[in-house]
Protein backbone atom coordinates (compact mmCIF):
# COMPACT_ATOMS: atom_id res chain seq x y z
CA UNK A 1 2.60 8.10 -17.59
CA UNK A 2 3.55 5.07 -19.16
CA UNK A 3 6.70 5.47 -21.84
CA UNK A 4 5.91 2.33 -23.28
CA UNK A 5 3.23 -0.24 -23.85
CA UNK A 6 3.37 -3.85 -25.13
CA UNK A 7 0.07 -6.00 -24.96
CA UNK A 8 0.21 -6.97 -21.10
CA UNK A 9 3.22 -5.35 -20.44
CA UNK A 10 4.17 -1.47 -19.51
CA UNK A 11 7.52 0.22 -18.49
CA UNK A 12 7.44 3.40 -16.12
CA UNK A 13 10.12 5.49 -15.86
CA UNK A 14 10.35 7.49 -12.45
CA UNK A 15 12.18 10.62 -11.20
CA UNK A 16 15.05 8.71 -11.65
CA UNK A 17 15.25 7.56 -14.75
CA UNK A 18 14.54 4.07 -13.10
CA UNK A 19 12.64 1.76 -15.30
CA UNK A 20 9.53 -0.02 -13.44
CA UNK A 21 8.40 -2.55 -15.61
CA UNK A 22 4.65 -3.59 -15.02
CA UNK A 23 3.58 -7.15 -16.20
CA UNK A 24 -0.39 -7.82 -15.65
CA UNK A 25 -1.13 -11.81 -15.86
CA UNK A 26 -4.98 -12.98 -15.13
CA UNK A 27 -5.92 -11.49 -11.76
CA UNK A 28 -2.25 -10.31 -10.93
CA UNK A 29 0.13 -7.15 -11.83
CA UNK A 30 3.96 -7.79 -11.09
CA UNK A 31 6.00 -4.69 -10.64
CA UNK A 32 9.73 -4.92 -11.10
CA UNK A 33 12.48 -2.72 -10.89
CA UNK A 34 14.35 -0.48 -8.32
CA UNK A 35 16.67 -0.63 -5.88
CA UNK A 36 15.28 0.76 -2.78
CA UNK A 37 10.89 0.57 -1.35
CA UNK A 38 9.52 2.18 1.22
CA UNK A 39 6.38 0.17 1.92
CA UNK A 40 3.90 0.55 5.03
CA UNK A 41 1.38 -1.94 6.88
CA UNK A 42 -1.95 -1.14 7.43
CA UNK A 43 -3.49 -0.26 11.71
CA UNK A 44 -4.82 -3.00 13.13
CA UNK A 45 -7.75 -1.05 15.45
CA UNK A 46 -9.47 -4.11 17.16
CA UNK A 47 -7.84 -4.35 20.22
CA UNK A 48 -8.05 -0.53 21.06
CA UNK A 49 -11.76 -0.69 19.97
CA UNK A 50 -12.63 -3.62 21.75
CA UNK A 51 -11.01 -1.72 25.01
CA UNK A 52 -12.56 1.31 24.07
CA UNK A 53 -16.20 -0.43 24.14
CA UNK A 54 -15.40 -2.38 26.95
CA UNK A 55 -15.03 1.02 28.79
CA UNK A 56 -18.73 2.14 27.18
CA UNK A 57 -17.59 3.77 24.39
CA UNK A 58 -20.10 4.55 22.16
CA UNK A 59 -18.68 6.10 18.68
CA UNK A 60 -18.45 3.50 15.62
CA UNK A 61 -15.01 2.24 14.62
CA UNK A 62 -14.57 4.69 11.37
CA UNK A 63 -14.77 6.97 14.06
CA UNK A 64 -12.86 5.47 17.10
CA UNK A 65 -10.28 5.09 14.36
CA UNK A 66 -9.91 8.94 13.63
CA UNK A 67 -10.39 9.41 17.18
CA UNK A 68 -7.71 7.73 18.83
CA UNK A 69 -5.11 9.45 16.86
CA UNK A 70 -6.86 13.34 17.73
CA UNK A 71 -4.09 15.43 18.66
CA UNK A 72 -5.04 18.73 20.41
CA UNK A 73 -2.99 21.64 18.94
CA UNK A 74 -4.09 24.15 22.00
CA UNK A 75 -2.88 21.71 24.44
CA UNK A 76 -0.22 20.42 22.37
CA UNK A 77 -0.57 16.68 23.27
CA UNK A 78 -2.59 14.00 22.41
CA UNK A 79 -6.50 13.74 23.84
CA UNK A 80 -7.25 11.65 26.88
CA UNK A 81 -9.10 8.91 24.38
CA UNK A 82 -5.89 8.77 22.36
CA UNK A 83 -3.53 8.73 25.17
CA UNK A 84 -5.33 6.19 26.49
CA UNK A 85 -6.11 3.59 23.38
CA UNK A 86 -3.19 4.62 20.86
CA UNK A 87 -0.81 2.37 22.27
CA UNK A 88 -3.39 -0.35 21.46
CA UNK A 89 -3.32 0.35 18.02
CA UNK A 90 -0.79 -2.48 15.93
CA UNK A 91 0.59 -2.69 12.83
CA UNK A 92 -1.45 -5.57 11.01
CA UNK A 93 0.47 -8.16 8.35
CA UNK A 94 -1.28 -6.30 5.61
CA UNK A 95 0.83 -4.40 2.96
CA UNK A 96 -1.21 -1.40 2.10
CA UNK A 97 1.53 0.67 -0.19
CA UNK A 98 4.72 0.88 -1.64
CA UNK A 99 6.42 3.49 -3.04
CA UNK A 100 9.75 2.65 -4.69
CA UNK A 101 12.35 5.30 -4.51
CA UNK A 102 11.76 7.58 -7.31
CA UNK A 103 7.78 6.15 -7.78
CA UNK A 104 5.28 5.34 -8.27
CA UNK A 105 3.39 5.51 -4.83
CA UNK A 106 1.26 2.89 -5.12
CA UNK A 107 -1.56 1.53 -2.74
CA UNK A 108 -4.53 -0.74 -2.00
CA UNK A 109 -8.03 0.65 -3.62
CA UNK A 110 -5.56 2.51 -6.42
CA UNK A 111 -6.27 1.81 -10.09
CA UNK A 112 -3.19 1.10 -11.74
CA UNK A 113 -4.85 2.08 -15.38
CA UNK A 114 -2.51 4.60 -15.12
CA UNK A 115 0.65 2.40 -16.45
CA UNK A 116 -1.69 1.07 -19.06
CA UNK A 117 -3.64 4.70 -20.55
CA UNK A 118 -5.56 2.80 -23.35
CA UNK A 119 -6.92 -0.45 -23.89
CA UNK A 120 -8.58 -3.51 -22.02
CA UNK A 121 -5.85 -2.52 -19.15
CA UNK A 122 -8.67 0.32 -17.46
CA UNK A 123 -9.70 -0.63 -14.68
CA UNK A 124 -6.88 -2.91 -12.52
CA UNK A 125 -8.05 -1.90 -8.79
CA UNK A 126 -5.79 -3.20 -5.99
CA UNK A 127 -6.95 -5.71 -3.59
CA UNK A 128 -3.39 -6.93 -2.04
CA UNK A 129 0.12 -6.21 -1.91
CA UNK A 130 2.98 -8.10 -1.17
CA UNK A 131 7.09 -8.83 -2.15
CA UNK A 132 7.90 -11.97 -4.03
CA UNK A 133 10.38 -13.86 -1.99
CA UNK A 134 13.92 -13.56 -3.08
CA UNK A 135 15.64 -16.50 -5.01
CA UNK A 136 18.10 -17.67 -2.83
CA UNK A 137 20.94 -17.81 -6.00
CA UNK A 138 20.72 -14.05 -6.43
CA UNK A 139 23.20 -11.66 -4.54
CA UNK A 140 21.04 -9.37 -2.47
CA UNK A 141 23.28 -6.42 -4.26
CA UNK A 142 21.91 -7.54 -7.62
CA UNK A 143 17.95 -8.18 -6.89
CA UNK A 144 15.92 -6.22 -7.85
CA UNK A 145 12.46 -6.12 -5.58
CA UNK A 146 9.38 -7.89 -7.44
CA UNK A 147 5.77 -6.88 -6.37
CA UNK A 148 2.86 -8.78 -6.81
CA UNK A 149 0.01 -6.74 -6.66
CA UNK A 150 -3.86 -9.11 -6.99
CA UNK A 151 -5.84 -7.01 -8.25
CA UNK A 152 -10.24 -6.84 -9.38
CA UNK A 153 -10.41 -5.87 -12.80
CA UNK A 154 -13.74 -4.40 -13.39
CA UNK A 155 -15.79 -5.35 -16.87
């Protein structure tokens, strides 16, 4: 829950006592504060898939993509399908979440209305993720990450 709110503006205070400070500007919410992000990139499926229909597979992609990751628990290993495709299966360019240490978790499709409980501020889906380069006159000790989340704000 947000401790604080300030017309575009809302501070977050984690686990940690860490203050995340949330600025929304037009079509984009910067998050700044903490030290330390563990952040993930979304699966790039289309070379497995394409390999996977070359072969005469038949299933769609939502399900290839659940497929090729099947793990059988009685066998303990990995099916023959995911054996065979997983290692086709790439990490895109695409930020998808970050989760500063201490929180908040956020990801792509996530409403941040959260930081923001009353107000115009209700609806702020994601749509992208990504870290705001570093200025090069800041000692890396120092910086604190920015995050520039571009979000849809539904009317």
């Amino acid at each position: 829950m947000a401790d604080q709110e300030k017309n575009n503006v809302a501070v977050y205070s984690n686990r940690y006592n860490d203050e995340i400070t949330f600025t929304h500007v037009g079509d984009e919410v910067a998050m700044e504060g903490g030290s330390w992000f563990r952040w993930g990139l979304s699966n790039d499926y289309s070379k497995a898939y394409e390999a996977y229909v070359a072969d005469g597979g038949t299933e769609p992609i939502n399900v290839f993509e659940n497929l090729v990751h099947q793990y059988d628990e009685e066998a303990k290993s990995y099916t023959e399908l995911a054996k065979k495709y997983q290692l086709l299966v790439f990490s895109s360019d695409t930020i998808s979440m970050v989760d500063p240490s201490g929180g908040p978790y956020i990801s792509l499709g996530m409403n941040l209305k959260q930081f923001w409980p009353k107000g115009k501020y209700q609806d702020l889906i994601v749509e992208s993720i990504k870290f705001a380069p570093q200025p090069e006159n800041v000692d890396k000790e120092d910086y604190k990450s920015i995050v520039i989340f571009k979000i849809k704000q539904n009317d």
